[in-house]
C-alpha atoms as a PDB file:
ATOM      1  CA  UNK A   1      15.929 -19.290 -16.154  1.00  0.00           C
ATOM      2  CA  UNK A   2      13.786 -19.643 -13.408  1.00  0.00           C
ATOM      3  CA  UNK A   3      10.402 -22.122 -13.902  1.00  0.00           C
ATOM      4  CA  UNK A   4       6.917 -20.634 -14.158  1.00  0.00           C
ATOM      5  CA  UNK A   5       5.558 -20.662 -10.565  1.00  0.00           C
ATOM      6  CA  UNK A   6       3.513 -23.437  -9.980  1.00  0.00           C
ATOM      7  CA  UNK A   7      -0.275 -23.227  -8.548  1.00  0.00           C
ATOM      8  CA  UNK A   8      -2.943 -25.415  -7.363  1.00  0.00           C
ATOM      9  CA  UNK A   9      -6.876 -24.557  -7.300  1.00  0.00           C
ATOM     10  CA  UNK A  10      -6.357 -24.853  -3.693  1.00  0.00           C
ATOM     11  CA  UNK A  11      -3.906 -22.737  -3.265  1.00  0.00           C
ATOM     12  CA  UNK A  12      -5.910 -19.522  -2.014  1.00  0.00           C
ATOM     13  CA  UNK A  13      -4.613 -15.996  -4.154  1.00  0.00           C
ATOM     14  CA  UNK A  14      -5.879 -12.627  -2.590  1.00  0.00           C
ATOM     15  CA  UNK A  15      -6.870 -10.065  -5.755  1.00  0.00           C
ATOM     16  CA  UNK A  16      -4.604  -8.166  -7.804  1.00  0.00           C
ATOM     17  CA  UNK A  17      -3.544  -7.968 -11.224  1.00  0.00           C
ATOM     18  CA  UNK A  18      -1.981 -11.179 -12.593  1.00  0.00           C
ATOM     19  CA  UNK A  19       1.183  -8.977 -13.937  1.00  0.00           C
ATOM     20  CA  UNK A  20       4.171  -8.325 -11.646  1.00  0.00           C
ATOM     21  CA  UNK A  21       3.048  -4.346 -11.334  1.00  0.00           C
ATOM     22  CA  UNK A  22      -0.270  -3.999  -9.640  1.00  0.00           C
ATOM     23  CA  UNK A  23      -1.238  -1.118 -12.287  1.00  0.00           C
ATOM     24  CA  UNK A  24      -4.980  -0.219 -12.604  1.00  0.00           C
ATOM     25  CA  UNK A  25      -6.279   0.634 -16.235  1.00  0.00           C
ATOM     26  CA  UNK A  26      -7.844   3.942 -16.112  1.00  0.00           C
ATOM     27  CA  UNK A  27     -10.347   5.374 -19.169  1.00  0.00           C
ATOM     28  CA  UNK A  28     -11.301   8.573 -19.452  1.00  0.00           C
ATOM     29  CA  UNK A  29     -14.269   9.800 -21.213  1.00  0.00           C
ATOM     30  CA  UNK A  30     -15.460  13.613 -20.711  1.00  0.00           C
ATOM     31  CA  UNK A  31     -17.663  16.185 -21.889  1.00  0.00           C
ATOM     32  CA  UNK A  32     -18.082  19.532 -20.596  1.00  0.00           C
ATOM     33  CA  UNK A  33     -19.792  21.775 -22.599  1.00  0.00           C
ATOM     34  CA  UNK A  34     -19.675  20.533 -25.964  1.00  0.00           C
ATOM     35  CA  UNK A  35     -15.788  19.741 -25.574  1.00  0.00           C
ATOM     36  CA  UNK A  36     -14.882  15.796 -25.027  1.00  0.00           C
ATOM     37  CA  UNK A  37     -11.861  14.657 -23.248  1.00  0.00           C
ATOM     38  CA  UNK A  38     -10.576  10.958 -24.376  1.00  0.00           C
ATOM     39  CA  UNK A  39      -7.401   8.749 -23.065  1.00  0.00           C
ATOM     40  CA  UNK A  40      -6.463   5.329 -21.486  1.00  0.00           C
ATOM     41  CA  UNK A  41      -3.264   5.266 -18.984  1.00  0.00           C
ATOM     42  CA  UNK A  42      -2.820   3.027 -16.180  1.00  0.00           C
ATOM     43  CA  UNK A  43      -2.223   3.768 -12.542  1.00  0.00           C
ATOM     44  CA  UNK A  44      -0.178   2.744  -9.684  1.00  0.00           C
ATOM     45  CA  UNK A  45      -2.834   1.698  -6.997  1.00  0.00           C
ATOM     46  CA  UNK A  46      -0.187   2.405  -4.270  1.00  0.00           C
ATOM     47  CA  UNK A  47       0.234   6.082  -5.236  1.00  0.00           C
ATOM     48  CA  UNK A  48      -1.299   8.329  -2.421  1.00  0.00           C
ATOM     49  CA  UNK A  49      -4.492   9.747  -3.396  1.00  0.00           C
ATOM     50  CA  UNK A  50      -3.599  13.329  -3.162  1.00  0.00           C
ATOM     51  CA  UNK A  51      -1.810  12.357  -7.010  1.00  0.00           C
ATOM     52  CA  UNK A  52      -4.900  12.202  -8.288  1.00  0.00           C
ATOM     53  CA  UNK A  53      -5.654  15.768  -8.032  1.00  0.00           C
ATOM     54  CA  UNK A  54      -2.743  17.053  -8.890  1.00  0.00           C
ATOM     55  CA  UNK A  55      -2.803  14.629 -12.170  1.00  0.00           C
ATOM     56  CA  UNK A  56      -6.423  16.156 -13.137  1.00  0.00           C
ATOM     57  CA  UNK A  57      -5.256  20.112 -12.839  1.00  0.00           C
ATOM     58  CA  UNK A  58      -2.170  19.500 -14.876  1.00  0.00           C
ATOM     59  CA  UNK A  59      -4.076  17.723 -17.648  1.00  0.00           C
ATOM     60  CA  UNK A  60      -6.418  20.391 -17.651  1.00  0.00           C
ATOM     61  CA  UNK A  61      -3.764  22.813 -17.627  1.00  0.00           C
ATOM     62  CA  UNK A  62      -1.208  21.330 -19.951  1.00  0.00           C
ATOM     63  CA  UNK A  63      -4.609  20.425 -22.738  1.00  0.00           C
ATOM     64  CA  UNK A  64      -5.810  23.919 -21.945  1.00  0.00           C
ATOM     65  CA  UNK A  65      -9.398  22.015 -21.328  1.00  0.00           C
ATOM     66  CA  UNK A  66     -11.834  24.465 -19.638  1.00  0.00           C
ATOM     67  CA  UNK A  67     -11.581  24.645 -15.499  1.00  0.00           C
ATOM     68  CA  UNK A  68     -14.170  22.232 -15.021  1.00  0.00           C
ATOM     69  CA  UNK A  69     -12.372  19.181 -16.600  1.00  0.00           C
ATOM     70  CA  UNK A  70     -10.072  18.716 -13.924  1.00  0.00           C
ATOM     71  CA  UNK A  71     -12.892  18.036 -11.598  1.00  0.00           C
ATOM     72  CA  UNK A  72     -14.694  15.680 -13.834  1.00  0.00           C
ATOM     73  CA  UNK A  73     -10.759  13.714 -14.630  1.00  0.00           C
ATOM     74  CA  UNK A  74      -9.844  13.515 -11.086  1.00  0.00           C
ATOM     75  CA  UNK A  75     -13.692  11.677  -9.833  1.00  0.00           C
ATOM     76  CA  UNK A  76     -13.337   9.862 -12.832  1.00  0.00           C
ATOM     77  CA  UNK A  77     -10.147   7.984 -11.483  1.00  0.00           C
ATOM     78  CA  UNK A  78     -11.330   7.990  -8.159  1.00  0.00           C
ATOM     79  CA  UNK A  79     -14.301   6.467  -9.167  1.00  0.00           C
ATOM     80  CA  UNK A  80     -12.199   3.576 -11.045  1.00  0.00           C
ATOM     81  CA  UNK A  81      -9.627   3.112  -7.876  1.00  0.00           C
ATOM     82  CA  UNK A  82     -12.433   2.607  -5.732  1.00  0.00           C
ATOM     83  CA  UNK A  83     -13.631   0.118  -8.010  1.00  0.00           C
ATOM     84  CA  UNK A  84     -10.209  -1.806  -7.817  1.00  0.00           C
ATOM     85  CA  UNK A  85      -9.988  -1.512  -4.054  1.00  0.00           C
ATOM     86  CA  UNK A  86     -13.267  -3.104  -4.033  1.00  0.00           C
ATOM     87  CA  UNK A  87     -11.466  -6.669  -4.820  1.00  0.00           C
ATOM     88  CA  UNK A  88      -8.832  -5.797  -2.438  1.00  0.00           C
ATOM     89  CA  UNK A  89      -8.474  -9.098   0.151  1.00  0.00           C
ATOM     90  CA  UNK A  90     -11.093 -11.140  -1.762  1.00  0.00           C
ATOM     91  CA  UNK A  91      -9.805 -14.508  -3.176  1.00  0.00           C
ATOM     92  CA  UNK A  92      -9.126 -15.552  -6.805  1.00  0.00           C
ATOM     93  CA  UNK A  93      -9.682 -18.582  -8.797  1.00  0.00           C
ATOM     94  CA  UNK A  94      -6.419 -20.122  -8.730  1.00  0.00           C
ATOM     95  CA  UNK A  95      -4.744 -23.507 -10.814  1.00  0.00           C
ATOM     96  CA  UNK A  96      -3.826 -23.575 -14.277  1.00  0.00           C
ATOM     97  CA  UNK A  97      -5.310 -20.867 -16.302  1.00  0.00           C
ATOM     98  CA  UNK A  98      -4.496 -20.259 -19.926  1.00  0.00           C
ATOM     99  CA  UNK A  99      -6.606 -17.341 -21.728  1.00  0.00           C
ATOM    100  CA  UNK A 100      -6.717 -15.770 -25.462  1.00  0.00           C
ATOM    101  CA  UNK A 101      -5.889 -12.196 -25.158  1.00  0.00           C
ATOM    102  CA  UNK A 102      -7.541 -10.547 -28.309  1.00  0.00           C
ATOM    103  CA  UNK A 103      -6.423  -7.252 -30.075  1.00  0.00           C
ATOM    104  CA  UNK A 104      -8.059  -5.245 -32.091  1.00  0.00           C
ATOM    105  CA  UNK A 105      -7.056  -1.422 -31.892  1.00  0.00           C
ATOM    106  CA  UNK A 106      -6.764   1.476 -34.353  1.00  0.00           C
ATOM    107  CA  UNK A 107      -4.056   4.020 -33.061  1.00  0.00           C
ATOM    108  CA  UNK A 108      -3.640   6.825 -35.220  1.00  0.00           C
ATOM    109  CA  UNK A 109      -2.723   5.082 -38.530  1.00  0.00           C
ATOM    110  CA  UNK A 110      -2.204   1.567 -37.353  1.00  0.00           C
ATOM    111  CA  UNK A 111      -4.483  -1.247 -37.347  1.00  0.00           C
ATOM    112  CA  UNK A 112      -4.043  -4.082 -35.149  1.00  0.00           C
ATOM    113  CA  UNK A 113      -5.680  -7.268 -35.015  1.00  0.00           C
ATOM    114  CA  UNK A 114      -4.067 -10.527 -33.375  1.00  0.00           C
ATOM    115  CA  UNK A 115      -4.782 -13.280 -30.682  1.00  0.00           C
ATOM    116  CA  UNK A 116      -2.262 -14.866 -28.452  1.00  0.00           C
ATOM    117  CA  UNK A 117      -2.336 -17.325 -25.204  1.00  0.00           C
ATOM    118  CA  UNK A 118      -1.855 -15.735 -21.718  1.00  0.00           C
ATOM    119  CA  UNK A 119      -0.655 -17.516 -18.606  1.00  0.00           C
ATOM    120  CA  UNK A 120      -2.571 -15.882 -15.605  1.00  0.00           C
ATOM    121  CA  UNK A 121      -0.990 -16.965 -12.883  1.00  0.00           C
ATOM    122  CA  UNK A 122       2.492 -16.105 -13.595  1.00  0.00           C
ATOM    123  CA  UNK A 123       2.765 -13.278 -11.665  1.00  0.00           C
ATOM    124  CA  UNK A 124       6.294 -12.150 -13.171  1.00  0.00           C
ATOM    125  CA  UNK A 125       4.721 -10.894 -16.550  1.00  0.00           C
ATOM    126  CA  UNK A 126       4.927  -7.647 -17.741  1.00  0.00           C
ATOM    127  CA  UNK A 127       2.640  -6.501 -20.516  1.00  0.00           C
ATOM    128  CA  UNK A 128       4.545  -3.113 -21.022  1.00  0.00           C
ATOM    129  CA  UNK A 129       7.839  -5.516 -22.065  1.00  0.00           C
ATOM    130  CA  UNK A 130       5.770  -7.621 -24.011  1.00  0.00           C
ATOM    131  CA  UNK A 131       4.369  -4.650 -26.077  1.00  0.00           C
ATOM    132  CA  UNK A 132       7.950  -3.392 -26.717  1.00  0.00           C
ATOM    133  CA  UNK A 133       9.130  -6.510 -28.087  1.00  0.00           C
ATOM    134  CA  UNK A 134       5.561  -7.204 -30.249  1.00  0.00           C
ATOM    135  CA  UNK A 135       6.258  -3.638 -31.765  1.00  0.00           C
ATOM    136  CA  UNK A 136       9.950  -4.796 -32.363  1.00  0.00           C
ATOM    137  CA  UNK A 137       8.855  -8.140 -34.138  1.00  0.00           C
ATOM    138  CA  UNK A 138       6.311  -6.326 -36.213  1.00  0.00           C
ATOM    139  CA  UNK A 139       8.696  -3.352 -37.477  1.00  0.00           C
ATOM    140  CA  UNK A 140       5.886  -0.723 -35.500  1.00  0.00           C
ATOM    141  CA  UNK A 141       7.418   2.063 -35.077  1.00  0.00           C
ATOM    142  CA  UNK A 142       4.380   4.550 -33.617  1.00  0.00           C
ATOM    143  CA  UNK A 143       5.393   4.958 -30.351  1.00  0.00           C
ATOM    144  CA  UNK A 144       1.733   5.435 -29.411  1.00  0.00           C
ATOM    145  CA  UNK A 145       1.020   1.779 -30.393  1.00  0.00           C
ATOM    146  CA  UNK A 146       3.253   0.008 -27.795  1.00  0.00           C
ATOM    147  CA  UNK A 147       1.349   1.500 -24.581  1.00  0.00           C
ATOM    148  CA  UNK A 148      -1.759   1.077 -26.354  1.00  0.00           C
ATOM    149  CA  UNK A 149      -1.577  -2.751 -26.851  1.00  0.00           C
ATOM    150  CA  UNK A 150       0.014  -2.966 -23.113  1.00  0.00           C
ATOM    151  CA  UNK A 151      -3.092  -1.338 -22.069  1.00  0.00           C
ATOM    152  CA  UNK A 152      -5.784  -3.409 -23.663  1.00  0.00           C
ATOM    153  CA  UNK A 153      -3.700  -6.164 -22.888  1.00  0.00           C
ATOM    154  CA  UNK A 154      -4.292  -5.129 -18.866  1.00  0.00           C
ATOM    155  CA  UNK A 155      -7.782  -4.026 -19.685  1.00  0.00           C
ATOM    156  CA  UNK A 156      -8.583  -7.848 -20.331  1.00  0.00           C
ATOM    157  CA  UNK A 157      -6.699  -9.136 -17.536  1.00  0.00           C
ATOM    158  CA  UNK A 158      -8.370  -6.762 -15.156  1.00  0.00           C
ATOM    159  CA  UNK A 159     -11.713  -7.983 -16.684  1.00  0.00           C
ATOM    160  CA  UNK A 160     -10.470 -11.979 -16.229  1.00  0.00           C
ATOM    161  CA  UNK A 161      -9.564 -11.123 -12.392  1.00  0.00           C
ATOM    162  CA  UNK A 162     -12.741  -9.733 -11.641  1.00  0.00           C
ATOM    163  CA  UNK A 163     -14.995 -13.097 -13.280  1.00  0.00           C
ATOM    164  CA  UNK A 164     -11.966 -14.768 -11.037  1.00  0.00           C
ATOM    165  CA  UNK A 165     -13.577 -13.669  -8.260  1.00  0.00           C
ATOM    166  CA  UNK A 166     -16.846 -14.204  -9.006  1.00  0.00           C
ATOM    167  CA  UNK A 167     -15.815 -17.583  -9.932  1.00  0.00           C
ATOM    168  CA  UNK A 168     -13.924 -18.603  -6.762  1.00  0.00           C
ATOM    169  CA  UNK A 169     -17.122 -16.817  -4.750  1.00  0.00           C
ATOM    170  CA  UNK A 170     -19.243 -19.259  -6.545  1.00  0.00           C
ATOM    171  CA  UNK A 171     -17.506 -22.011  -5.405  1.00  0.00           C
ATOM    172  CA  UNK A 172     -17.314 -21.350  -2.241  1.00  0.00           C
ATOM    173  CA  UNK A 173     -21.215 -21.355  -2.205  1.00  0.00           C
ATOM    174  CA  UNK A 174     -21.230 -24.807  -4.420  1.00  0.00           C
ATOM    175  CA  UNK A 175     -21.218 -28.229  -3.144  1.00  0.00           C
ATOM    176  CA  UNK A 176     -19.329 -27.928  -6.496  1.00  0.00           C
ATOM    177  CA  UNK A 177     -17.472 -25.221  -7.780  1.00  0.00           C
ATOM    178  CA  UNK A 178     -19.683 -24.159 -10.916  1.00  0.00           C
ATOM    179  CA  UNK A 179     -17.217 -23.245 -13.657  1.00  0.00           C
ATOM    180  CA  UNK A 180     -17.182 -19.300 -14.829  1.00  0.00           C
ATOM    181  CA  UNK A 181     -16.554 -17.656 -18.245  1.00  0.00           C
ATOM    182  CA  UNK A 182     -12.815 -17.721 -17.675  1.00  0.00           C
ATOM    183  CA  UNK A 183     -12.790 -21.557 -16.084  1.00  0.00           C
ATOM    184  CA  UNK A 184     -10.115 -23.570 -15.369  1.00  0.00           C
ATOM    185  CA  UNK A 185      -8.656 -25.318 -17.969  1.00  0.00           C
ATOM    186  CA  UNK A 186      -7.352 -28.809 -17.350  1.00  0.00           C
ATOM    187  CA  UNK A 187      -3.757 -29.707 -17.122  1.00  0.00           C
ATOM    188  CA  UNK A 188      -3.624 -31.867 -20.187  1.00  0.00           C
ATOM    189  CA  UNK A 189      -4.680 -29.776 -22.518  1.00  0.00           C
ATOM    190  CA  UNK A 190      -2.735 -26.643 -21.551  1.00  0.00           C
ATOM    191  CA  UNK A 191       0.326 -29.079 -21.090  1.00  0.00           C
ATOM    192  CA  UNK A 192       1.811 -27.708 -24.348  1.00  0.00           C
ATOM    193  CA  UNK A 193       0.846 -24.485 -23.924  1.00  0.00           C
ATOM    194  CA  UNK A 194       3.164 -24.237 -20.411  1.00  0.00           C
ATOM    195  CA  UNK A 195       6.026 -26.344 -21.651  1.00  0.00           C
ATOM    196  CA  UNK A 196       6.193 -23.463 -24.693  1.00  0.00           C
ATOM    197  CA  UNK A 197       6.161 -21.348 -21.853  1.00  0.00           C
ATOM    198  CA  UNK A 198       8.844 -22.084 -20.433  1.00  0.00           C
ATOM    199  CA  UNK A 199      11.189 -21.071 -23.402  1.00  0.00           C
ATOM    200  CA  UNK A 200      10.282 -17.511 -22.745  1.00  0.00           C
ATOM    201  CA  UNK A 201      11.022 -15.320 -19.714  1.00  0.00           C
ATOM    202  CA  UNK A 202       8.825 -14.933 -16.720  1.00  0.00           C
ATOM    203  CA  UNK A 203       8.394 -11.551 -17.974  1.00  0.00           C
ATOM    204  CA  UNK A 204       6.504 -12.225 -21.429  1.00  0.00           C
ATOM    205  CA  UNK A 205       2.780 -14.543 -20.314  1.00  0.00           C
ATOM    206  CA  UNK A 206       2.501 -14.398 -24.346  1.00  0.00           C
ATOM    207  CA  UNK A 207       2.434 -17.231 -26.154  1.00  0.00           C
ATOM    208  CA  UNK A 208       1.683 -18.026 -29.720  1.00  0.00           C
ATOM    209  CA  UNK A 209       2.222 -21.242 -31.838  1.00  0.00           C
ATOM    210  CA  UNK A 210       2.140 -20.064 -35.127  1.00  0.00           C
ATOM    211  CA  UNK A 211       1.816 -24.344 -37.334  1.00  0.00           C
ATOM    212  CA  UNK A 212      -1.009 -24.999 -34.222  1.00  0.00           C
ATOM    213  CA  UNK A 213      -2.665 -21.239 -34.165  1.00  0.00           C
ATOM    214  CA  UNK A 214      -3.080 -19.863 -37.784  1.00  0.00           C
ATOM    215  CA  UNK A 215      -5.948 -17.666 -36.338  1.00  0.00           C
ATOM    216  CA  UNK A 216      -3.222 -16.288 -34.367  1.00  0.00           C
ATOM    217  CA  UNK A 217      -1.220 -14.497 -36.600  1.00  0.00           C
ATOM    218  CA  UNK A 218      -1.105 -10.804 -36.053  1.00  0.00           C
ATOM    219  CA  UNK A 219      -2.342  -8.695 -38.981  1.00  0.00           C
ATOM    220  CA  UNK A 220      -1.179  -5.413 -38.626  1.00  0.00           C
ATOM    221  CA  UNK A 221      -2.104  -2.861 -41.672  1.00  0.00           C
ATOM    222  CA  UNK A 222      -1.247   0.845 -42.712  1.00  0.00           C
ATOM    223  CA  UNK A 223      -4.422   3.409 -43.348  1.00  0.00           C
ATOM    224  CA  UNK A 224      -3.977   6.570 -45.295  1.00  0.00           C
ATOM    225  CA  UNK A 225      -5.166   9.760 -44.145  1.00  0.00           C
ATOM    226  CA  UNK A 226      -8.042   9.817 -46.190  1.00  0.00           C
ATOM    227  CA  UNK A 227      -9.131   6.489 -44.783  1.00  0.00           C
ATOM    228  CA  UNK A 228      -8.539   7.740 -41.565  1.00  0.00           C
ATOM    229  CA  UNK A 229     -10.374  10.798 -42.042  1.00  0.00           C
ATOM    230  CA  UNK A 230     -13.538   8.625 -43.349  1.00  0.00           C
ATOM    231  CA  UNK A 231     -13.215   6.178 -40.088  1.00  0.00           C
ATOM    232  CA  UNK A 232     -13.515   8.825 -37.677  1.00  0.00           C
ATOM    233  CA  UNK A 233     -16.439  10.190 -39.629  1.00  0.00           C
ATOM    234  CA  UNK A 234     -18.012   6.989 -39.221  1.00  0.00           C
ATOM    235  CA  UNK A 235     -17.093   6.856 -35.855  1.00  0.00           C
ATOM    236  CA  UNK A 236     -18.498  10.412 -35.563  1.00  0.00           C
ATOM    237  CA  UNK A 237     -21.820   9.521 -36.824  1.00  0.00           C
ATOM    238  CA  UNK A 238     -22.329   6.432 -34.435  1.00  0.00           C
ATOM    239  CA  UNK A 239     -21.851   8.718 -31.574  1.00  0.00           C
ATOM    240  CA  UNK A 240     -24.553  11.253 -33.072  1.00  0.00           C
ATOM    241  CA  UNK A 241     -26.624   8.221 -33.694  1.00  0.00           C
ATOM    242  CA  UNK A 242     -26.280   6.349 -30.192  1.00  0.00           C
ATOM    243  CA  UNK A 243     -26.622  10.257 -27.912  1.00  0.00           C
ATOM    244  CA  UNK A 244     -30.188  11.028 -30.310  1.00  0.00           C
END
């Protein structure tokens, strides 16, 4: 088993996602004459452009959305790529970096809530295989679930490279780098954290000590369809509320 690779703070890192698949998380959120589109997918950054059309007309065509969705989807991921590219050549805060990753998702009748420790600049992870086998563990067997924790799970790391930058810009401009929302955490108190790491493959950045990290344990619960029902009503009615 090969070690975690090993970083320094001044060690320069150009952007990209800290997993070993530069994938972009996408969100989608329509309307178009009453009608509301919804869904969360990631995207390959290196696909050519032209994909992006194409995507948006067979979405519209496969959901049998009205014409004028598959205009709206396809700026909508442009919009978000250009975002990404944005980063693209701009340096990262780099050394030791240990984060909590935090879950808490509702997909169709399964609620998830959990916390776990991510290593940032291991490079080799792969949230996708780390969903799998967190579905495994906990006996999920939605097969909607799995992408949807991968994708919040590259939502947040998306989020922690972009304050990353920020961060490193900072202290470029500092006589002393001032320390961000994600900052650096020292070696000896992440020590543990990366020698547990190193039990695992370079393909799972998860980590979770279950006699140190009681607030880490995963709670994962079964709703009925009525409660469903009533939590999309809710949700319903916060929408109404919030567009008024």
């Amino acid at each position: 088993m090969k070690p975690l690779p090993s970083t320094s703070s001044k060690t320069p890192v150009k952007f990209r996602m800290p997993t070993s698949e530069n994938l972009v998380p996408i969100r989608l959120d329509i309307e178009v004459g009453g009608q509301r589109f919804k869904d969360a997918f990631t995207w390959n950054i290196s696909d050519p452009d032209s994909e992006v059309s194409v995507f948006a007309k067979r979405t519209q065509k496969d959901l049998k959305l009205p014409l004028a969705f598959a205009t709206q989807i396809a700026q909508s991921i442009q919009t978000q790529q250009t975002e990404f590219r944005s980063y693209k050549g701009q340096e990262m805060l780099t050394g030791e970096k240990i984060v909590p990753i935090k879950l808490d998702l509702r997909v169709n009748r399964t609620l998830i809530k959990d916390q776990f420790l991510w290593d940032l600049n291991n490079f080799d992870s792969d949230p996708e295989e780390f969903s799998k086998t967190f579905c495994n563990d906990l006996g999920i067997e939605d097969p909607e679930v799995g992408p949807a924790v991968a994708f919040a799970i590259r939502e947040q790391l998306y989020e922690i490279a972009i304050q990353s930058v920020a961060t490193a810009r900072e202290s470029r401009n500092a006589k002393k780098g001032r320390r961000g929302e994600y900052s650096s955490i020292s070696s000896r108190s992440t020590g543990a954290a990366l020698d547990l790491m190193k039990l695992f493959s370079n393909r799972y950045s998860g980590v979770r000590k279950r006699k140190e990290w009681d607030v880490f344990e995963p709670m994962v619960d079964m709703l009925s369809n009525e409660e469903v029902a009533a939590l999309e009503s809710m949700v319903e009615k916060w929408r109404d509320l919030e567009e008024a």
